[in-house]
N, C-alpha and C. Protein backbone atom coordinates (compact mmCIF):
# COMPACT_ATOMS: atom_id res chain seq x y z
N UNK A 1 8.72 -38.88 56.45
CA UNK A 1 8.55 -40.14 55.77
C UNK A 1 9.83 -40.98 55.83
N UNK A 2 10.76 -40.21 55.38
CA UNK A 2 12.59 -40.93 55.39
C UNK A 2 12.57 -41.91 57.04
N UNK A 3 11.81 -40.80 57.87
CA UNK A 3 12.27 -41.18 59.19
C UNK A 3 11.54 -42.64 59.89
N UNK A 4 10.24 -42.73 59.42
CA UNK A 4 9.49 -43.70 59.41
C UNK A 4 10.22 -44.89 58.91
N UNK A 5 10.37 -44.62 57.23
CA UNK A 5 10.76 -46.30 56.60
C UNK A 5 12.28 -46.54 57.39
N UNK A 6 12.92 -45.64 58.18
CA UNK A 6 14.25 -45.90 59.20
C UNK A 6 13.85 -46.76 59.97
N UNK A 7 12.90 -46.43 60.58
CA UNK A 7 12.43 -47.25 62.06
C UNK A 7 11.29 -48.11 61.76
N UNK A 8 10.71 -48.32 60.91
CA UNK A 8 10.14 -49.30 60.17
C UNK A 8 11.08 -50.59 60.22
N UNK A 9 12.53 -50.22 59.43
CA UNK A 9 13.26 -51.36 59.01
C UNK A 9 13.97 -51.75 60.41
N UNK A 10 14.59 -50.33 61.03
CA UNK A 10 15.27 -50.93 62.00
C UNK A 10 14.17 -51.78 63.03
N UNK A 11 13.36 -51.27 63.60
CA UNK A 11 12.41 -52.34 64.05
C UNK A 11 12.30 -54.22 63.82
N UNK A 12 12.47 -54.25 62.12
CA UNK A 12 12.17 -55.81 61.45
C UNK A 12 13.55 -55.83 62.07
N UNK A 13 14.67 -55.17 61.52
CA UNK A 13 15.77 -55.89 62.27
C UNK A 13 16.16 -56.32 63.83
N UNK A 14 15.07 -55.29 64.31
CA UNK A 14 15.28 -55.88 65.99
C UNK A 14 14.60 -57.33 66.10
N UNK A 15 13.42 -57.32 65.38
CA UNK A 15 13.22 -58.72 65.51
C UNK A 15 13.95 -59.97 64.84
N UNK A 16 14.41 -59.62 64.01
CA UNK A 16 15.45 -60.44 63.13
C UNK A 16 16.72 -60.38 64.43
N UNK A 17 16.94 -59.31 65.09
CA UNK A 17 18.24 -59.62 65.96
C UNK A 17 17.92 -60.59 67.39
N UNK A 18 16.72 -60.12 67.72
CA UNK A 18 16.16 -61.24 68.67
C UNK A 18 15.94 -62.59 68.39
N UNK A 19 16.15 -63.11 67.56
CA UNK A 19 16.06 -64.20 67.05
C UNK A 19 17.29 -65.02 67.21
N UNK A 20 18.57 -64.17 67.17
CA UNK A 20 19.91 -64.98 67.10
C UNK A 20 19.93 -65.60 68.79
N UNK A 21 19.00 -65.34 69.86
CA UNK A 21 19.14 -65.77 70.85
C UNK A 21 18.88 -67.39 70.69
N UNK A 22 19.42 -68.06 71.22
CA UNK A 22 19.27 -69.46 71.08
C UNK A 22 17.59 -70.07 71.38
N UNK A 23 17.05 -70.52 70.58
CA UNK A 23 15.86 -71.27 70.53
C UNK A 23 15.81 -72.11 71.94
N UNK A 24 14.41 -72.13 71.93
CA UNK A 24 14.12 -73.65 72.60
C UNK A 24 13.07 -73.97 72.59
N UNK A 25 12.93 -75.49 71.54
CA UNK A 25 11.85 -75.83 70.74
C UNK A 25 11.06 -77.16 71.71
N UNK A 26 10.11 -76.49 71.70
CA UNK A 26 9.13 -77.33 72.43
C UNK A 26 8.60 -78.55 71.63
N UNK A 27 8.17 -79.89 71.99
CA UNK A 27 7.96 -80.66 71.15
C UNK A 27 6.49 -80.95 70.69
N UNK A 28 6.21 -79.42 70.81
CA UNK A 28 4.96 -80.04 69.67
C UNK A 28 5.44 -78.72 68.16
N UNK A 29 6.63 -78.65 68.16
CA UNK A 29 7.16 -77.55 66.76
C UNK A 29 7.64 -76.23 67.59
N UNK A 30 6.93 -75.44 67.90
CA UNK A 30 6.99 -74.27 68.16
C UNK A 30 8.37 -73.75 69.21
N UNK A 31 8.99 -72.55 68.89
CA UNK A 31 10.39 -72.38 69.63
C UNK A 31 9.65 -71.41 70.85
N UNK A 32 10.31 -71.59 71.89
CA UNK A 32 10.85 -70.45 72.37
C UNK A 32 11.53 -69.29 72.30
N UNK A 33 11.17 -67.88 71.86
CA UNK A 33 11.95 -67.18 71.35
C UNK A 33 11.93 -65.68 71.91
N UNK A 34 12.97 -65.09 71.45
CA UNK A 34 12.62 -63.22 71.99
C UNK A 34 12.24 -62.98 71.00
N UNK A 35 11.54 -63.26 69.59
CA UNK A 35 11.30 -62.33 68.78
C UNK A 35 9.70 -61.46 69.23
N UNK A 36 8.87 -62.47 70.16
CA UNK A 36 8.18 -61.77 70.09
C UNK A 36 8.54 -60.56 71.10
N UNK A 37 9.56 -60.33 71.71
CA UNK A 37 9.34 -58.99 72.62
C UNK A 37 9.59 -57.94 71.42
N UNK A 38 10.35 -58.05 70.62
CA UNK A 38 10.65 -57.33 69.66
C UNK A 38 9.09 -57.04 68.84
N UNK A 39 8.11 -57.78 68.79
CA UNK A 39 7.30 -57.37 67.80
C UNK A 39 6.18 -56.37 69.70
N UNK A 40 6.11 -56.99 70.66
CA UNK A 40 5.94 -55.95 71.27
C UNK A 40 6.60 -54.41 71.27
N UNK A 41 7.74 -54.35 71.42
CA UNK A 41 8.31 -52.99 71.43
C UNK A 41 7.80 -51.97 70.10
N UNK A 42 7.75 -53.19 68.80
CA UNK A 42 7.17 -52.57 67.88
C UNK A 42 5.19 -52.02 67.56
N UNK A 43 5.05 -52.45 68.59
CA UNK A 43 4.21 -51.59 69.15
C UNK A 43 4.17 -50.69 70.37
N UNK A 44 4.46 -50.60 71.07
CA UNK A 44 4.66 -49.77 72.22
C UNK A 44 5.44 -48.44 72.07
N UNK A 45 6.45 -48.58 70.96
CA UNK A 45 7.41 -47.40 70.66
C UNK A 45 7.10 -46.96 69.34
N UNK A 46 6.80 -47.81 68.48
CA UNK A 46 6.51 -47.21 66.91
C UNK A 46 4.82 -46.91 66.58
N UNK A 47 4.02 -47.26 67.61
CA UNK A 47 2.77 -47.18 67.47
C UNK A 47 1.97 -48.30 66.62
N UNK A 48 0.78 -47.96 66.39
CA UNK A 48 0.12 -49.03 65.84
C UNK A 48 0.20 -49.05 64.51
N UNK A 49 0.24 -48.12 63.51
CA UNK A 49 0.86 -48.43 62.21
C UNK A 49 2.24 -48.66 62.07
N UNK A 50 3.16 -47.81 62.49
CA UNK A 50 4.67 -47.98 62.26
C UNK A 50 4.88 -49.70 62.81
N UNK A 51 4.31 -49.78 63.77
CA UNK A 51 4.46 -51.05 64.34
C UNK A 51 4.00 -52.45 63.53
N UNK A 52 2.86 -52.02 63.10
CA UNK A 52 2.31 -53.05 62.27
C UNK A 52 3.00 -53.29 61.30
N UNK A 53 3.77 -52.22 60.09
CA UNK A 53 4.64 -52.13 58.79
C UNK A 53 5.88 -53.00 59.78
N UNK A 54 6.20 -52.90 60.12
CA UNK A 54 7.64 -53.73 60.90
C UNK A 54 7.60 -55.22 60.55
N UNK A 55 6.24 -55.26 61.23
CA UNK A 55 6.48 -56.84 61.27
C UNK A 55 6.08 -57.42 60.02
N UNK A 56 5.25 -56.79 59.25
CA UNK A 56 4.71 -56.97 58.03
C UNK A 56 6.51 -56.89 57.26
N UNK A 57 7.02 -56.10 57.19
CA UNK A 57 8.23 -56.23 56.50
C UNK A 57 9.18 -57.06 57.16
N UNK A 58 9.37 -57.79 58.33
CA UNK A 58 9.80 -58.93 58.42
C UNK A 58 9.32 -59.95 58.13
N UNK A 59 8.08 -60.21 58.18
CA UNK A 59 7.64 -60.98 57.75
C UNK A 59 7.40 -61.53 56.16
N UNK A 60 7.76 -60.28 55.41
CA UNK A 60 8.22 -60.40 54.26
C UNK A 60 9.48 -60.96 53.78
N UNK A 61 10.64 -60.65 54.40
CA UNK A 61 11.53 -60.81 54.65
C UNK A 61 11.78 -62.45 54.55
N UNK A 62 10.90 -62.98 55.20
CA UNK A 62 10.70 -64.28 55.75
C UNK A 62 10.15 -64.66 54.44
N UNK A 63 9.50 -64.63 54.37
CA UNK A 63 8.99 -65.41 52.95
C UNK A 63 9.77 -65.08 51.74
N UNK A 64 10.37 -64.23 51.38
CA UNK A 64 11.54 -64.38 50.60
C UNK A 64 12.87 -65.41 50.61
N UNK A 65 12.51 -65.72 51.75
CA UNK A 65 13.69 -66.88 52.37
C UNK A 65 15.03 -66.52 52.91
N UNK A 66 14.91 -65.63 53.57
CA UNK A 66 15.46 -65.03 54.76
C UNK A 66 15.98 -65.66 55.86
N UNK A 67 16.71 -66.50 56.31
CA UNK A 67 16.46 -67.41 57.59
C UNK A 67 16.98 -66.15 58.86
N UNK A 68 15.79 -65.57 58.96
CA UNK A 68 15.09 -64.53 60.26
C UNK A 68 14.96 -64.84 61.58
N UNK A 69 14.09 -66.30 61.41
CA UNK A 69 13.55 -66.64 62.50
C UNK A 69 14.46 -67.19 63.44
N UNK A 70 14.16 -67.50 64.77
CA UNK A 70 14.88 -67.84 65.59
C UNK A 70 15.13 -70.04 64.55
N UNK A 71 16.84 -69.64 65.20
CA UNK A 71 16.62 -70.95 64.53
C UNK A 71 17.66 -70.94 63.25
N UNK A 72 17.32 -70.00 62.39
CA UNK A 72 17.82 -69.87 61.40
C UNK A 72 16.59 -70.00 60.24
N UNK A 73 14.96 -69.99 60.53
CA UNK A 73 14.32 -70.54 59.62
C UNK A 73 14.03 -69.48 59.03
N UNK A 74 13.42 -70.14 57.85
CA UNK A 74 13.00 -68.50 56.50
C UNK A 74 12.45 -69.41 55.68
N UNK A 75 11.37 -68.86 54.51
CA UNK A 75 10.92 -69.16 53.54
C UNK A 75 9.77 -69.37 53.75
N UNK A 76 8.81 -69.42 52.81
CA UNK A 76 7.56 -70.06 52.40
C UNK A 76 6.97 -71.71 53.33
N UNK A 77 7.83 -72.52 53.94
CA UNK A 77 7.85 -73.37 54.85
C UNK A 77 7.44 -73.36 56.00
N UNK A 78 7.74 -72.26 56.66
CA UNK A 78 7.27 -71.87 57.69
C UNK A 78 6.24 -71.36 57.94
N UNK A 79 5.14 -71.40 56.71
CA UNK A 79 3.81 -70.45 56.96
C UNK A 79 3.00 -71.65 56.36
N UNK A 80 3.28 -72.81 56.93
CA UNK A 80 2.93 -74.43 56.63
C UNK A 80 3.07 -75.12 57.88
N UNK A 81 4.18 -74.33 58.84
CA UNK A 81 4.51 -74.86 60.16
C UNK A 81 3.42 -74.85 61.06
N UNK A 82 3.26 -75.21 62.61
CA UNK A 82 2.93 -74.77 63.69
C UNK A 82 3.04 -73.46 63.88
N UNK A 83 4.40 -72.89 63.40
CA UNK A 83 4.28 -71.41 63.99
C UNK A 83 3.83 -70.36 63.68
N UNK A 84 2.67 -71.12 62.40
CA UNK A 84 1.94 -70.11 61.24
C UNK A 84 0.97 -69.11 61.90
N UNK A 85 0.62 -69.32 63.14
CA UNK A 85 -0.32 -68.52 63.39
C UNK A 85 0.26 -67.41 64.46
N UNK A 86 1.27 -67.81 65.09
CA UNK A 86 1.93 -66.76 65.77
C UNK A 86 2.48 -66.00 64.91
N UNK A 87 2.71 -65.92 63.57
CA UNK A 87 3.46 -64.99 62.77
C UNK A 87 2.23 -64.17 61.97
N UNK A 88 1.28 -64.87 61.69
CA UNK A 88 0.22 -64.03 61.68
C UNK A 88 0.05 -63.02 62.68
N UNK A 89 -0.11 -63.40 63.64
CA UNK A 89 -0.68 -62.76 64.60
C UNK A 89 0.11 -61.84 65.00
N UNK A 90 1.46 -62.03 64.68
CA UNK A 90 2.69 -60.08 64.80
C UNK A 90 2.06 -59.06 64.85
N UNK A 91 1.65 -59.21 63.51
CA UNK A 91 1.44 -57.59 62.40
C UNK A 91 0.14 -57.14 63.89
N UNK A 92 -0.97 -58.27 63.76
CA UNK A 92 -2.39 -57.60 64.58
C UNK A 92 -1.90 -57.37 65.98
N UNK A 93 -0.86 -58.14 66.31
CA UNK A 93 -0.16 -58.08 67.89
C UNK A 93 0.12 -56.40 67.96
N UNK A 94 1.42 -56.66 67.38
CA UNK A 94 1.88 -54.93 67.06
C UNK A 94 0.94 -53.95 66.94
N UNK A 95 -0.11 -54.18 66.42
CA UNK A 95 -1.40 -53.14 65.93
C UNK A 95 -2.21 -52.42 67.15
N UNK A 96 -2.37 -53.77 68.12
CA UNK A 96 -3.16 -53.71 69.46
C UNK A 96 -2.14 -52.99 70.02
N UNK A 97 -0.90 -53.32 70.22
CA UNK A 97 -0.33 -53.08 71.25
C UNK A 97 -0.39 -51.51 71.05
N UNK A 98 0.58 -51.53 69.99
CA UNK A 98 0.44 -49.73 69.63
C UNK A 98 -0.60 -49.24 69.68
N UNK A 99 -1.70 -49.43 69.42
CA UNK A 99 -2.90 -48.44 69.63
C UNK A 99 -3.24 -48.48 70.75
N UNK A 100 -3.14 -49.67 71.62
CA UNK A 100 -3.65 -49.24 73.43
C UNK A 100 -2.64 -47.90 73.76
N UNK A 101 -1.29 -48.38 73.60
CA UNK A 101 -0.78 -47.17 74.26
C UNK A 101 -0.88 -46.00 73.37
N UNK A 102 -0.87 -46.03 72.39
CA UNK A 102 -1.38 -44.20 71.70
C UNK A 102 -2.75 -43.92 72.17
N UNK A 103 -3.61 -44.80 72.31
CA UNK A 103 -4.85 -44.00 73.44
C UNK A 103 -5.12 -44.26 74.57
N UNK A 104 -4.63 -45.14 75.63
CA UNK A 104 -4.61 -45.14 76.68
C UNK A 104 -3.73 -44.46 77.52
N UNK A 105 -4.16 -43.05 78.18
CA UNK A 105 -3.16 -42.36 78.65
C UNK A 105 -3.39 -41.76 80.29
N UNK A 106 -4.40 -43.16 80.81
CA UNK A 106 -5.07 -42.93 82.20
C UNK A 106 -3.64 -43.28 83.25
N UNK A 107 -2.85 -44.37 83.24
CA UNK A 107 -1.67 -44.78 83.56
C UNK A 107 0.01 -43.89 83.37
N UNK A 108 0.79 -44.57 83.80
CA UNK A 108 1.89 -44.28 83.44
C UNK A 108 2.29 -45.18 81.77
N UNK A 109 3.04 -44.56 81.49
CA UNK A 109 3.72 -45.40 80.20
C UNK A 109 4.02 -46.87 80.25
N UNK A 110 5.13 -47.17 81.45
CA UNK A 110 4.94 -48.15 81.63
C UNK A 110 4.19 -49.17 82.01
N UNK A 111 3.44 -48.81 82.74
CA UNK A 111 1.97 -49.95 83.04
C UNK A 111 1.50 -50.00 81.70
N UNK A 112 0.97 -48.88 81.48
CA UNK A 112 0.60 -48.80 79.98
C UNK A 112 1.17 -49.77 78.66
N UNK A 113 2.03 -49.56 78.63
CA UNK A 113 2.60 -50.39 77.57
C UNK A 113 2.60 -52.04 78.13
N UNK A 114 2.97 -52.11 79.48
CA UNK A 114 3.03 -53.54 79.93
C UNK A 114 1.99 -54.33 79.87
N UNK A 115 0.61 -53.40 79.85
CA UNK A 115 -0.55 -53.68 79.74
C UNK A 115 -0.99 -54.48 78.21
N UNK A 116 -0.64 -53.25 77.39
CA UNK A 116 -1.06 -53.47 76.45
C UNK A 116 -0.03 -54.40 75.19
N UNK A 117 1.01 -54.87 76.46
CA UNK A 117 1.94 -55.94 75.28
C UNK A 117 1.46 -57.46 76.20
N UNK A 118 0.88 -57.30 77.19
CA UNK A 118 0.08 -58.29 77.16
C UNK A 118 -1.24 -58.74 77.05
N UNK A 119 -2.26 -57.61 76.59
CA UNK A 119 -3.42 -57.59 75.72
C UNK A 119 -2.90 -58.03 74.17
N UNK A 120 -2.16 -57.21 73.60
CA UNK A 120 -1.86 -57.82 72.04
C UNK A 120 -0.62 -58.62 71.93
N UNK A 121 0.07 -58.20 72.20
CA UNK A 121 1.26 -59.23 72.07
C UNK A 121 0.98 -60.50 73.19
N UNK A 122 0.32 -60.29 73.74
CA UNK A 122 0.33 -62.36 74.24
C UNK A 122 -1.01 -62.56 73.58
N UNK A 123 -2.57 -62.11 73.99
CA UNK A 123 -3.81 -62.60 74.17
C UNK A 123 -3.77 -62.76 72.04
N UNK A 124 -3.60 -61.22 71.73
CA UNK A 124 -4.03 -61.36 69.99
C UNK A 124 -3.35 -62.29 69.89
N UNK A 125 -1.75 -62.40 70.17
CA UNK A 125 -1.04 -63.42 68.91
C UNK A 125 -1.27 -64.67 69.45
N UNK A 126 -1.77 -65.07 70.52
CA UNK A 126 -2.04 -66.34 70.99
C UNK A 126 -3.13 -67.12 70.49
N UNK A 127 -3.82 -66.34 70.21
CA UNK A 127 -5.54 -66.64 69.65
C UNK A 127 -4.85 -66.81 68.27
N UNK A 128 -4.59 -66.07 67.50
CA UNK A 128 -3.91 -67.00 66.25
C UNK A 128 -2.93 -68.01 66.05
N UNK A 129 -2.36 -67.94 67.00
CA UNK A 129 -1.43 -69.15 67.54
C UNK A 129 -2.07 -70.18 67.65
N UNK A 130 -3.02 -70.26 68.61
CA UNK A 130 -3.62 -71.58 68.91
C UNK A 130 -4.43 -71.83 67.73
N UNK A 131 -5.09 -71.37 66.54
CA UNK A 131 -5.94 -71.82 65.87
C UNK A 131 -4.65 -72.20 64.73
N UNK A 132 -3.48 -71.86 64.61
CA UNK A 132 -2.43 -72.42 63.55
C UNK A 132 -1.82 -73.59 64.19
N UNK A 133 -2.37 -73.59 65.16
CA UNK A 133 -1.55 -74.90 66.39
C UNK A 133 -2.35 -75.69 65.77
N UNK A 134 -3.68 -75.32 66.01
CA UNK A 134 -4.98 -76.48 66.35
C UNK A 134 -4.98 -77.55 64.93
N UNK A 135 -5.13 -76.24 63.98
CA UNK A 135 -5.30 -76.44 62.26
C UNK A 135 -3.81 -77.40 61.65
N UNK A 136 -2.70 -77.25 62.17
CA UNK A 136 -1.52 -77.38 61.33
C UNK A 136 -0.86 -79.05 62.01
N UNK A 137 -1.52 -79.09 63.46
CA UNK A 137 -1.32 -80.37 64.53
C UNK A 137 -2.13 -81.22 64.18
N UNK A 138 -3.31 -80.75 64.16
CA UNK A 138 -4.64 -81.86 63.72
C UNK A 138 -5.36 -81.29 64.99
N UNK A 139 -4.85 -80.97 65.92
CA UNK A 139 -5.60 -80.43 67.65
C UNK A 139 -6.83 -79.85 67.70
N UNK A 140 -7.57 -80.35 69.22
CA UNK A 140 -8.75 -79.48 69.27
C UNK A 140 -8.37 -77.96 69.54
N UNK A 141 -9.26 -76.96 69.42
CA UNK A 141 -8.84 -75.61 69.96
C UNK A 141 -7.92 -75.80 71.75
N UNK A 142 -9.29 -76.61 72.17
CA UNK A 142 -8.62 -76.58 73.98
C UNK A 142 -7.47 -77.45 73.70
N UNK A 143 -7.37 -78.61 72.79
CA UNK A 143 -5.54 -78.73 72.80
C UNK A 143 -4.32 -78.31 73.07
N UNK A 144 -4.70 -77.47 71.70
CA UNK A 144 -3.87 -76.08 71.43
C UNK A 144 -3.82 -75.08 72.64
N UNK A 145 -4.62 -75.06 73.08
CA UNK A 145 -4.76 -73.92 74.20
C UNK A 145 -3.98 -74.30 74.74
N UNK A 146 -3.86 -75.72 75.71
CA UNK A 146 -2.95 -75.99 75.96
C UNK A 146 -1.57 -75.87 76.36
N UNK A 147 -1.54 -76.32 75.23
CA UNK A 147 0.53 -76.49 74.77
C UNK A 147 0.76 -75.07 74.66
N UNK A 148 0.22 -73.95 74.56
CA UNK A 148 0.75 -72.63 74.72
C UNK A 148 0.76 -72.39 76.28
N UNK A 149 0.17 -72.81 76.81
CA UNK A 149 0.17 -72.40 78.50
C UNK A 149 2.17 -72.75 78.48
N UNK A 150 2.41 -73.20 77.94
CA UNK A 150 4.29 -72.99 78.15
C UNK A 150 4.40 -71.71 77.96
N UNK A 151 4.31 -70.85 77.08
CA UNK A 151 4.69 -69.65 77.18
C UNK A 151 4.44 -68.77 77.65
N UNK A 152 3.29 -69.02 78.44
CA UNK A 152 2.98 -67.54 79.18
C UNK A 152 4.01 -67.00 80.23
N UNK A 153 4.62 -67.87 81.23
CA UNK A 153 5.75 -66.98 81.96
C UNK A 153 6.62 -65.99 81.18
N UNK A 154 7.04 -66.71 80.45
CA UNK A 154 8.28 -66.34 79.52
C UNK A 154 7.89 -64.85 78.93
N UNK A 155 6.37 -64.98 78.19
CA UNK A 155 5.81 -63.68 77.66
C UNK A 155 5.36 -62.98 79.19
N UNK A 156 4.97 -63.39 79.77
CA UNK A 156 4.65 -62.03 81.04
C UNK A 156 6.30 -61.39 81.24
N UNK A 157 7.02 -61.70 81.46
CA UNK A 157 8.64 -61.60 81.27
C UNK A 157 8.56 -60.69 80.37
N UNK A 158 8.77 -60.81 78.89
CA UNK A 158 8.60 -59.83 77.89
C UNK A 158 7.78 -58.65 78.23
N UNK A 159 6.44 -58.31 78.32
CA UNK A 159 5.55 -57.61 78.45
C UNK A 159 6.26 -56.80 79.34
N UNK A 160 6.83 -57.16 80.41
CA UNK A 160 7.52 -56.47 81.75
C UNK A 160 8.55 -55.63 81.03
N UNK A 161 9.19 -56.19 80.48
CA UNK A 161 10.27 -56.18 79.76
C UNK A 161 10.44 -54.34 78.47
N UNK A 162 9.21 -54.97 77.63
CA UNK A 162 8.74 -53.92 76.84
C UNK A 162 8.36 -52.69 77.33
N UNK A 163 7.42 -52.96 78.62
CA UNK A 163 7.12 -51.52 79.41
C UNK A 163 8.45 -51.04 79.97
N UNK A 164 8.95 -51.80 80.26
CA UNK A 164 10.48 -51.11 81.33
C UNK A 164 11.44 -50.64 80.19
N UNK A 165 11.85 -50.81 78.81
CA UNK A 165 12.61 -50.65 77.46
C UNK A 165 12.21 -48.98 76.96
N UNK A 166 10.26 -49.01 77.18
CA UNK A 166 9.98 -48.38 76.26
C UNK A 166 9.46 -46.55 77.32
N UNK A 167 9.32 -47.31 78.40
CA UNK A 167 10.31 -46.09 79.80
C UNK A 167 11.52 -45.44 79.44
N UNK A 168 12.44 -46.76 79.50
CA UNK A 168 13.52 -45.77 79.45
C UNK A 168 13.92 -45.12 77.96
N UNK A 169 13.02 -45.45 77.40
CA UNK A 169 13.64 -44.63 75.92
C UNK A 169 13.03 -43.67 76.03
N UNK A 170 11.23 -43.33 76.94
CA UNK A 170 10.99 -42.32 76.67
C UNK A 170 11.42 -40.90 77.57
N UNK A 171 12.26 -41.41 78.78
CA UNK A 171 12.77 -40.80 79.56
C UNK A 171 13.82 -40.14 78.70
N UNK A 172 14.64 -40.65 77.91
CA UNK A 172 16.26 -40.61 77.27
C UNK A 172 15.71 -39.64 76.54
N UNK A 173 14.79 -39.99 75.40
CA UNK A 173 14.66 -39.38 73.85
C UNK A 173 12.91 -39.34 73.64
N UNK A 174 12.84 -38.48 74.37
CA UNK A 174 10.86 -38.72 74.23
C UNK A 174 10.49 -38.58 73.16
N UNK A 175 10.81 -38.24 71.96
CA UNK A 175 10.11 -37.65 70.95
C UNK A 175 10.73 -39.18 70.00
N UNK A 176 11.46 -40.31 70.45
CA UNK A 176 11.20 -41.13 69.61
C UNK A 176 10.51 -42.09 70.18
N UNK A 177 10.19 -42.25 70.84
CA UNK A 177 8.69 -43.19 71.05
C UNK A 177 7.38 -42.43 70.56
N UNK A 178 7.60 -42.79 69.75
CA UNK A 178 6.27 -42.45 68.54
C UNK A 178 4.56 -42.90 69.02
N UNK A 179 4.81 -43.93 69.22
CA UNK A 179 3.53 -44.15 70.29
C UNK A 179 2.51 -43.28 70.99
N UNK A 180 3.32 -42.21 71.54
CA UNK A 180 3.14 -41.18 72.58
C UNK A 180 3.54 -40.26 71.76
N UNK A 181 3.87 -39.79 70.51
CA UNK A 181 4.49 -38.22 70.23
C UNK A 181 2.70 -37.56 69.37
């Protein structure tokens, strides 16, 4: 249990540390950011619950008024923003991701995980993305759809990224990628 709420927190802090990377805010609100590779890894390595509590406790974090986010933002403000639905969509991101790879075990790890951080970490958190886009802009859904087509390189990047991270950790230290133990 000790070992869990460890990597629980350290997890929120990886996403809290991905964040200090410099923004780049697109002009309809929304940044460019690494936090979401961080809420991928937190599925791919902590699994689908450990993973889910992560972001849920950053995301707490955040609403306490935390300035977490890339940017420096925090508080109750931000779940009023554009970026309300991508922060929703963490916790269920993380959830998917981790559970494809704790039961998908036809692949290697890495495909595997690359797979499945771009099943949940792009497709889930995007689909709540675009409906906090759509809702918070005034936008139609296909609007919204839209103006996220910016991020997909960037997240296929990540996804790559997460499978190749969560390789080499399980090569190093297999028994902490939890995902797989």
């Amino acid at each position: 249990m000790e070992r869990n709420l460890t990597l629980i927190a350290l997890f929120a802090a990886l996403i809290a540390a991905l964040g200090l990377i410099p923004k780049f805010t697109l002009g309809f609100g929304v940044p460019i950011t690494a936090q979401t590779l961080g809420v991928m890894l937190c599925g791919t390595v902590l699994g689908a619950k450990r993973g889910t509590l992560a972001t849920l406790l950053f995301l707490l974090l955040i609403a306490l008024g935390l300035p977490l986010l890339a940017g420096g933002r925090g508080g109750l403000g931000v779940f009023a923003s554009p970026t309300v639905g991508f922060l929703i969509g963490w916790p269920l991101g993380a959830f998917v991701t981790g559970l494809m790879v704790e039961k998908l075990r036809f692949a290697s790890l890495g495909v595997t995980a690359a797979i499945a951080s771009v099943v949940g970490g792009i497709i889930v958190v995007y689909i709540f993305g675009v409906i906090g886009m759509s809702y918070t802009l005034n936008k139609t859904i296909p609007e919204a759809t839209m103006l996220v087509t910016a991020f997909i390189p960037g997240d296929l990047i990540k996804a790559i990224v997460a499978g190749a991270v969560t390789v080499a950790l399980y090569k190093a230290r297999p028994k902490s990628v939890l995902s797989r133990v």
